[in-house]
Every structure is written in structure tokens, then in C-alpha cells.
PDB file of N, CA and C in Angstrom:
ATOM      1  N   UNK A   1      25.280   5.759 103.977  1.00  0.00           N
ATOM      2  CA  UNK A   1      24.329   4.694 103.744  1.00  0.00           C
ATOM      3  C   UNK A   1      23.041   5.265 103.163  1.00  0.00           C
ATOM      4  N   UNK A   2      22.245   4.465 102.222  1.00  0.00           N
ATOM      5  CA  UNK A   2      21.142   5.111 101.482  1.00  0.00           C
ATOM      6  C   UNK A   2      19.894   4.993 102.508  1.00  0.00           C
ATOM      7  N   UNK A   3      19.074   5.762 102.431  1.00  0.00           N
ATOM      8  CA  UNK A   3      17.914   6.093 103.678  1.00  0.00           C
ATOM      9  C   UNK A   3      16.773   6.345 102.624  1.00  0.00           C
ATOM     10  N   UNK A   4      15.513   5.796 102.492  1.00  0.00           N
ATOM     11  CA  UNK A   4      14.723   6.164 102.057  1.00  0.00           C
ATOM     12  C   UNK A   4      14.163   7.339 102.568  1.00  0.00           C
ATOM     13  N   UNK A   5      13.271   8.181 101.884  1.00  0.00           N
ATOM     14  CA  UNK A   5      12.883   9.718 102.100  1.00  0.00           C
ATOM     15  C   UNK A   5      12.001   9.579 102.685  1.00  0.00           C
ATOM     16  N   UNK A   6      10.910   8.636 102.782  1.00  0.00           N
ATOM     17  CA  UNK A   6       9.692   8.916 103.177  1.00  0.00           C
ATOM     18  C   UNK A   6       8.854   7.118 103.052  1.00  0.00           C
ATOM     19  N   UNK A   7       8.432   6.945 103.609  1.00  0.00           N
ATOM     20  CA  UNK A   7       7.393   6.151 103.501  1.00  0.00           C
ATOM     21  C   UNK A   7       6.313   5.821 102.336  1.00  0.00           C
ATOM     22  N   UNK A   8       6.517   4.673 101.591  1.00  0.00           N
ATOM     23  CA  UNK A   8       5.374   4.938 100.618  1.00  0.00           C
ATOM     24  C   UNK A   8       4.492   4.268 100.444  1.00  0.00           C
ATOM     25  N   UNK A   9       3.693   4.771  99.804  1.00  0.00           N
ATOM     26  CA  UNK A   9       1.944   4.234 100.526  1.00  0.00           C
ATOM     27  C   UNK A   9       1.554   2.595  99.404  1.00  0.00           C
ATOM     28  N   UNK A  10       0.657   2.040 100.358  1.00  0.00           N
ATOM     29  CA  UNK A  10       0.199   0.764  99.667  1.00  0.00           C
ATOM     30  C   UNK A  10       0.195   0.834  98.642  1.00  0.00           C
ATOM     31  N   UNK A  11      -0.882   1.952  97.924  1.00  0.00           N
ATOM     32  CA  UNK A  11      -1.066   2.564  96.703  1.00  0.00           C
ATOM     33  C   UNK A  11      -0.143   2.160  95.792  1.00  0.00           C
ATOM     34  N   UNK A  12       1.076   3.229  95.499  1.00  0.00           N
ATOM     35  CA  UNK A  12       2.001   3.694  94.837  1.00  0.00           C
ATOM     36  C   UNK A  12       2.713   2.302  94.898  1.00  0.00           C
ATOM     37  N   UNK A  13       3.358   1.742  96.256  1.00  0.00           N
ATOM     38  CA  UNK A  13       3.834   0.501  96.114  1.00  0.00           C
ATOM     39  C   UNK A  13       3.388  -0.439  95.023  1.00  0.00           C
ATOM     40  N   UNK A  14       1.964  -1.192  95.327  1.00  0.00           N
ATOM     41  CA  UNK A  14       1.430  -1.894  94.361  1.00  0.00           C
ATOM     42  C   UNK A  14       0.996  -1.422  93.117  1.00  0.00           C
ATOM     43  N   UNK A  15       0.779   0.341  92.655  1.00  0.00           N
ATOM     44  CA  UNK A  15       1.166   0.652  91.129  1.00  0.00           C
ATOM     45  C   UNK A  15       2.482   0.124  90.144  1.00  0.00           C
ATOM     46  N   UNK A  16       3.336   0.158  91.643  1.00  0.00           N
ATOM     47  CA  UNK A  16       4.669  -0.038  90.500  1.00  0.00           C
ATOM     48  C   UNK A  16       4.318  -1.546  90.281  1.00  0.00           C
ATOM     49  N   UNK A  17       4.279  -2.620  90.867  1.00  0.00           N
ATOM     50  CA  UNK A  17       4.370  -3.829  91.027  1.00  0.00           C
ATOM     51  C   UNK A  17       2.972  -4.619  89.972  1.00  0.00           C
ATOM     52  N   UNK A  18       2.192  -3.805  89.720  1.00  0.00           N
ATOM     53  CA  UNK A  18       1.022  -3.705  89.102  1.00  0.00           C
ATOM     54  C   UNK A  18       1.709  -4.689  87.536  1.00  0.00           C
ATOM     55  N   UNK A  19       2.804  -4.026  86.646  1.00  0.00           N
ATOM     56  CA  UNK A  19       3.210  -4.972  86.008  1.00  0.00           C
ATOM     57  C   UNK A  19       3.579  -5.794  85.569  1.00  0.00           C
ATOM     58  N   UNK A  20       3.771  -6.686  86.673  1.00  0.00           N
ATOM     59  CA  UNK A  20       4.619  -8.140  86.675  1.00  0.00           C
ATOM     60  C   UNK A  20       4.103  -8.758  86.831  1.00  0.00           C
ATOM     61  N   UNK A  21       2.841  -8.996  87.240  1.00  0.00           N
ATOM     62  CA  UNK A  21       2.171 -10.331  86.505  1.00  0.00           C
ATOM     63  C   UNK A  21       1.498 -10.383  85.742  1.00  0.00           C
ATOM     64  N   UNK A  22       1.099  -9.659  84.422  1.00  0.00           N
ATOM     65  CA  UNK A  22       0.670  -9.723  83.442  1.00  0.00           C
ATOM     66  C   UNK A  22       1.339 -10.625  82.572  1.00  0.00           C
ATOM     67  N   UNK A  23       0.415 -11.591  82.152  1.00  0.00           N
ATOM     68  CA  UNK A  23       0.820 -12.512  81.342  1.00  0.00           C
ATOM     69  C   UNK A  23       0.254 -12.500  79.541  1.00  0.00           C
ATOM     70  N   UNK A  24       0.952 -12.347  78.399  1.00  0.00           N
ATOM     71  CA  UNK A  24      -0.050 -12.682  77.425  1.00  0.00           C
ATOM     72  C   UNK A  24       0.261 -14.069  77.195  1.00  0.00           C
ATOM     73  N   UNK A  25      -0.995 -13.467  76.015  1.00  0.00           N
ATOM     74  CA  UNK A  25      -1.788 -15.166  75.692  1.00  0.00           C
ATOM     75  C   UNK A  25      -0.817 -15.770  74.458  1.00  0.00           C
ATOM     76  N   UNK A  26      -0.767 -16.739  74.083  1.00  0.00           N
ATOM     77  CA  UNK A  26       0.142 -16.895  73.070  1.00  0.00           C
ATOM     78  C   UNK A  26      -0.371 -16.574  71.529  1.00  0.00           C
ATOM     79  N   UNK A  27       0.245 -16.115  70.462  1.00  0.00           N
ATOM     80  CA  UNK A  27       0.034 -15.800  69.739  1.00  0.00           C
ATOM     81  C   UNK A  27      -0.473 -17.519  68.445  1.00  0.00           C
ATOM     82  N   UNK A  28      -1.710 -17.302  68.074  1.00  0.00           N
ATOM     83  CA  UNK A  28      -2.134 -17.662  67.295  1.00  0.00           C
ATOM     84  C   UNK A  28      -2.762 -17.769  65.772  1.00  0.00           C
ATOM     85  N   UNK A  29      -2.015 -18.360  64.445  1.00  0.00           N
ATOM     86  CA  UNK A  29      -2.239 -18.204  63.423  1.00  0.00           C
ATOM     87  C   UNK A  29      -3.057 -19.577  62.243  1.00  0.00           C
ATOM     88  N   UNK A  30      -3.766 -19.109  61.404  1.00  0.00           N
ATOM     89  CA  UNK A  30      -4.590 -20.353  60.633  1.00  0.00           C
ATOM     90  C   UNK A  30      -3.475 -21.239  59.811  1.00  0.00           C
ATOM     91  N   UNK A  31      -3.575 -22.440  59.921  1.00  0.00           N
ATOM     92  CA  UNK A  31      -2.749 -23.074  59.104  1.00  0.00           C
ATOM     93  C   UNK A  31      -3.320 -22.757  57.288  1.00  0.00           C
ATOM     94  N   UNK A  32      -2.362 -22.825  56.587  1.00  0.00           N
ATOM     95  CA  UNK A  32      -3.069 -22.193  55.186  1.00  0.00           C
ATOM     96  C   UNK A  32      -3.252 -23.285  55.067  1.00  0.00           C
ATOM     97  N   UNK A  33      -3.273 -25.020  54.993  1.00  0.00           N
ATOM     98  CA  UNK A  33      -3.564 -26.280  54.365  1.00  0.00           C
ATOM     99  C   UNK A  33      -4.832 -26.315  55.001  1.00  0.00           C
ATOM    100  N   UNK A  34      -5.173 -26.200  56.133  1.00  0.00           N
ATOM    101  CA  UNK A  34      -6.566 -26.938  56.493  1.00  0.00           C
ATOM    102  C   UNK A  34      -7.109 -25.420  57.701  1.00  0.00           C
ATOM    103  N   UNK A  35      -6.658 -24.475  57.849  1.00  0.00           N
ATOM    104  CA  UNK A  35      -7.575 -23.609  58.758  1.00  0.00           C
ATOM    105  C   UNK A  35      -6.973 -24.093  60.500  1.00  0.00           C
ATOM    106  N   UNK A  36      -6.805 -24.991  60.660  1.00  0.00           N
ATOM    107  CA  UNK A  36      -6.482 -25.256  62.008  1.00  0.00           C
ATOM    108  C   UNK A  36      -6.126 -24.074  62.483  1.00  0.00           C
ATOM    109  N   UNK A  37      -6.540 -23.506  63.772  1.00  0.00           N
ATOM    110  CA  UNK A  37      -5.536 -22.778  64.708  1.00  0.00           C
ATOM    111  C   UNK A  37      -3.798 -23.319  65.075  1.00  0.00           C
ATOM    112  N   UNK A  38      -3.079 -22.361  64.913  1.00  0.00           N
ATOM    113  CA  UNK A  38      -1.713 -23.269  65.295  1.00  0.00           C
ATOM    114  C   UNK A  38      -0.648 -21.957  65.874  1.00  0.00           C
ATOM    115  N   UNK A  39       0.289 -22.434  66.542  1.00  0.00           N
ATOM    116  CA  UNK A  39       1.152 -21.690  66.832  1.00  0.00           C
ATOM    117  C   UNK A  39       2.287 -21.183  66.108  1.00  0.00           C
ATOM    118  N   UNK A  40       2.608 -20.477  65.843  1.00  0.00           N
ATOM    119  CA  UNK A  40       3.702 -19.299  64.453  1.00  0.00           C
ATOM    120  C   UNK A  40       5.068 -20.535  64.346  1.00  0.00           C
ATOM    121  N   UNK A  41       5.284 -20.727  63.393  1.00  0.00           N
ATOM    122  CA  UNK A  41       6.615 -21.487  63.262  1.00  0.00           C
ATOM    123  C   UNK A  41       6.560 -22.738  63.570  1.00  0.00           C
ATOM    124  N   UNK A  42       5.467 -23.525  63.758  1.00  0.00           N
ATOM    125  CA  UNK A  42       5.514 -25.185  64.310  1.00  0.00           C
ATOM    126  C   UNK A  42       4.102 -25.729  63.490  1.00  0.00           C
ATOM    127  N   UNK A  43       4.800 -27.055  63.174  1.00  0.00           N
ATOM    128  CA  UNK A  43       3.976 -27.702  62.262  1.00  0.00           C
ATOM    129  C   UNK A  43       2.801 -27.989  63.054  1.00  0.00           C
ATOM    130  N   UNK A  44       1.459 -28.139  61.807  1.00  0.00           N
ATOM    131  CA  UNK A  44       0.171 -28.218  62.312  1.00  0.00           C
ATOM    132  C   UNK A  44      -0.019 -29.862  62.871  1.00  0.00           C
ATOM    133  N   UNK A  45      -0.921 -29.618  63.881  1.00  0.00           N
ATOM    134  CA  UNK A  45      -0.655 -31.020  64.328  1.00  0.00           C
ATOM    135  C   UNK A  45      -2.170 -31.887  64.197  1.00  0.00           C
ATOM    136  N   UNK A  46      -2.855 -31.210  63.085  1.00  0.00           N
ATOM    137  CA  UNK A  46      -4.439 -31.230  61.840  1.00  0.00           C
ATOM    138  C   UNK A  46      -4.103 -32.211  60.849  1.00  0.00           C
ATOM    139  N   UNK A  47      -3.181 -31.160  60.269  1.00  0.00           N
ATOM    140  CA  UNK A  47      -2.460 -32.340  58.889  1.00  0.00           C
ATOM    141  C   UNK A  47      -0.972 -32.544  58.614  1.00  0.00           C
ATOM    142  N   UNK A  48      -0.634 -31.813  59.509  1.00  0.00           N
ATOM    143  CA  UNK A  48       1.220 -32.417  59.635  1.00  0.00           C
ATOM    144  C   UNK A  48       1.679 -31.155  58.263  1.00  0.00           C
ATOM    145  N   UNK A  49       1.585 -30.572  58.082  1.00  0.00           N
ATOM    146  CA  UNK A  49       2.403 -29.822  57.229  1.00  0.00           C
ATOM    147  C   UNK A  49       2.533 -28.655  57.581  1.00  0.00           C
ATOM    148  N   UNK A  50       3.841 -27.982  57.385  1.00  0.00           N
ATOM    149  CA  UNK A  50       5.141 -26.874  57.978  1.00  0.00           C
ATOM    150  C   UNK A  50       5.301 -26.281  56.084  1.00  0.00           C
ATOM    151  N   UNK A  51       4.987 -24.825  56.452  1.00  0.00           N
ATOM    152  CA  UNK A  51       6.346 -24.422  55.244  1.00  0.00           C
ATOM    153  C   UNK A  51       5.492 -24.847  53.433  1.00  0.00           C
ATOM    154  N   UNK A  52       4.173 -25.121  53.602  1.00  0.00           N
ATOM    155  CA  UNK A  52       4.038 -26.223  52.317  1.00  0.00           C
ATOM    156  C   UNK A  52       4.091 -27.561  52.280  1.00  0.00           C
ATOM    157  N   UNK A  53       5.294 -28.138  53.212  1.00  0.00           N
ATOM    158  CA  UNK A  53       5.664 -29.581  53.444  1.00  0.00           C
ATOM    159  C   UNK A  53       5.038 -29.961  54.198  1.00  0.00           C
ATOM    160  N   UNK A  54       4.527 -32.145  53.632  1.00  0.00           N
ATOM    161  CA  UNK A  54       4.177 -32.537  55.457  1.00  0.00           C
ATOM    162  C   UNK A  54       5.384 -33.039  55.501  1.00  0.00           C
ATOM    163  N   UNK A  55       5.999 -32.972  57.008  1.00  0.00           N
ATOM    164  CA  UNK A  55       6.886 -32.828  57.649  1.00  0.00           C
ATOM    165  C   UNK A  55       6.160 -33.782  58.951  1.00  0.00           C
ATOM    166  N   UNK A  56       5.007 -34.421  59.343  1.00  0.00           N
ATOM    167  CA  UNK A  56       4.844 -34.948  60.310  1.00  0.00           C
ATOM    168  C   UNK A  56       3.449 -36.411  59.671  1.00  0.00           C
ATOM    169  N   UNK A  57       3.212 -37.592  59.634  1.00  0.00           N
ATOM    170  CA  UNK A  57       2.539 -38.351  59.130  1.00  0.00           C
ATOM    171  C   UNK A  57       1.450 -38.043  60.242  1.00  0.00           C
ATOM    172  N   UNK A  58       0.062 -37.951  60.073  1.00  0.00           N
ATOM    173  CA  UNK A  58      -1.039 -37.790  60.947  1.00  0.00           C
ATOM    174  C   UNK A  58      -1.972 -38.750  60.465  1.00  0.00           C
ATOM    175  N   UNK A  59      -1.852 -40.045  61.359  1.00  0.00           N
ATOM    176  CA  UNK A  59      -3.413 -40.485  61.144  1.00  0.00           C
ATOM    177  C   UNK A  59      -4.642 -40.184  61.183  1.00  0.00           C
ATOM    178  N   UNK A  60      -5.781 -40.932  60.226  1.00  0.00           N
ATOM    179  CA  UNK A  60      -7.044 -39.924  59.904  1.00  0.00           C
ATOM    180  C   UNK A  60      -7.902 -40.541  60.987  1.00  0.00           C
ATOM    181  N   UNK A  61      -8.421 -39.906  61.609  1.00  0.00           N
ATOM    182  CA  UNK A  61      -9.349 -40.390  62.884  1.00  0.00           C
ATOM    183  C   UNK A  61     -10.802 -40.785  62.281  1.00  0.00           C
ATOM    184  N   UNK A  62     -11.328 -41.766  63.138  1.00  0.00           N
ATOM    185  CA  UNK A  62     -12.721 -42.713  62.273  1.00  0.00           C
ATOM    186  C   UNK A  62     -13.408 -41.622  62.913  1.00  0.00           C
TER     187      UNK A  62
END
């Protein structure tokens, strides 16, 4: 049966564990039609256009 060697300290414990909850932030890029901030691969939700295309109708707010 496996037996640990020794006891290990708070320390060392929570070093290893130290990396799992690091979270990143999501990656963010400018839409080339209007500058909006937007997320990589999904249409802008500024002026509706993906790729060159609008691909989504956006009403213009008063």
C-alpha cells in the first residue's frame, strides 16, 4: 500500500494548488468597421458586421 514519506507543510501544499484558480480575462479585439471592442470570431454587436459582412440588422439608437 502507498504511504506518504513525510508530512507536508501548509506552504508547499498551497504552492502546488496556487495554480488553479487563476482565471484569464477574455481576449479582446477592435472591430475594423467601427472600433468597437469585441470578442475574436463573433459579430460586432455596434454595427452587426462579421468577416466584412453585416450579418446582424442593428437599430440606430436616438
Amino acid at each position: 500500500m502507498a504511504v506518504p514519506k513525510g508530512k507536508v507543510s501548509r506552504q508547499r501544499r498551497d504552492k502546488r494548488r496556487s495554480s488553479v484558480w487563476k482565471l484569464n480575462a477574455p481576449t479582446l479585439t477592435a472591430c475594423p468597421n467601427c472600433g468597437e471592442l469585441i470578442r475574436p470570431h463573433r459579430a460586432c454587436r455596434n454595427c452587426g458586421q462579421y468577416n466584412g459582412r453585416t450579418v446582424i440588422k442593428v437599430e440606430e439608437s436616438k
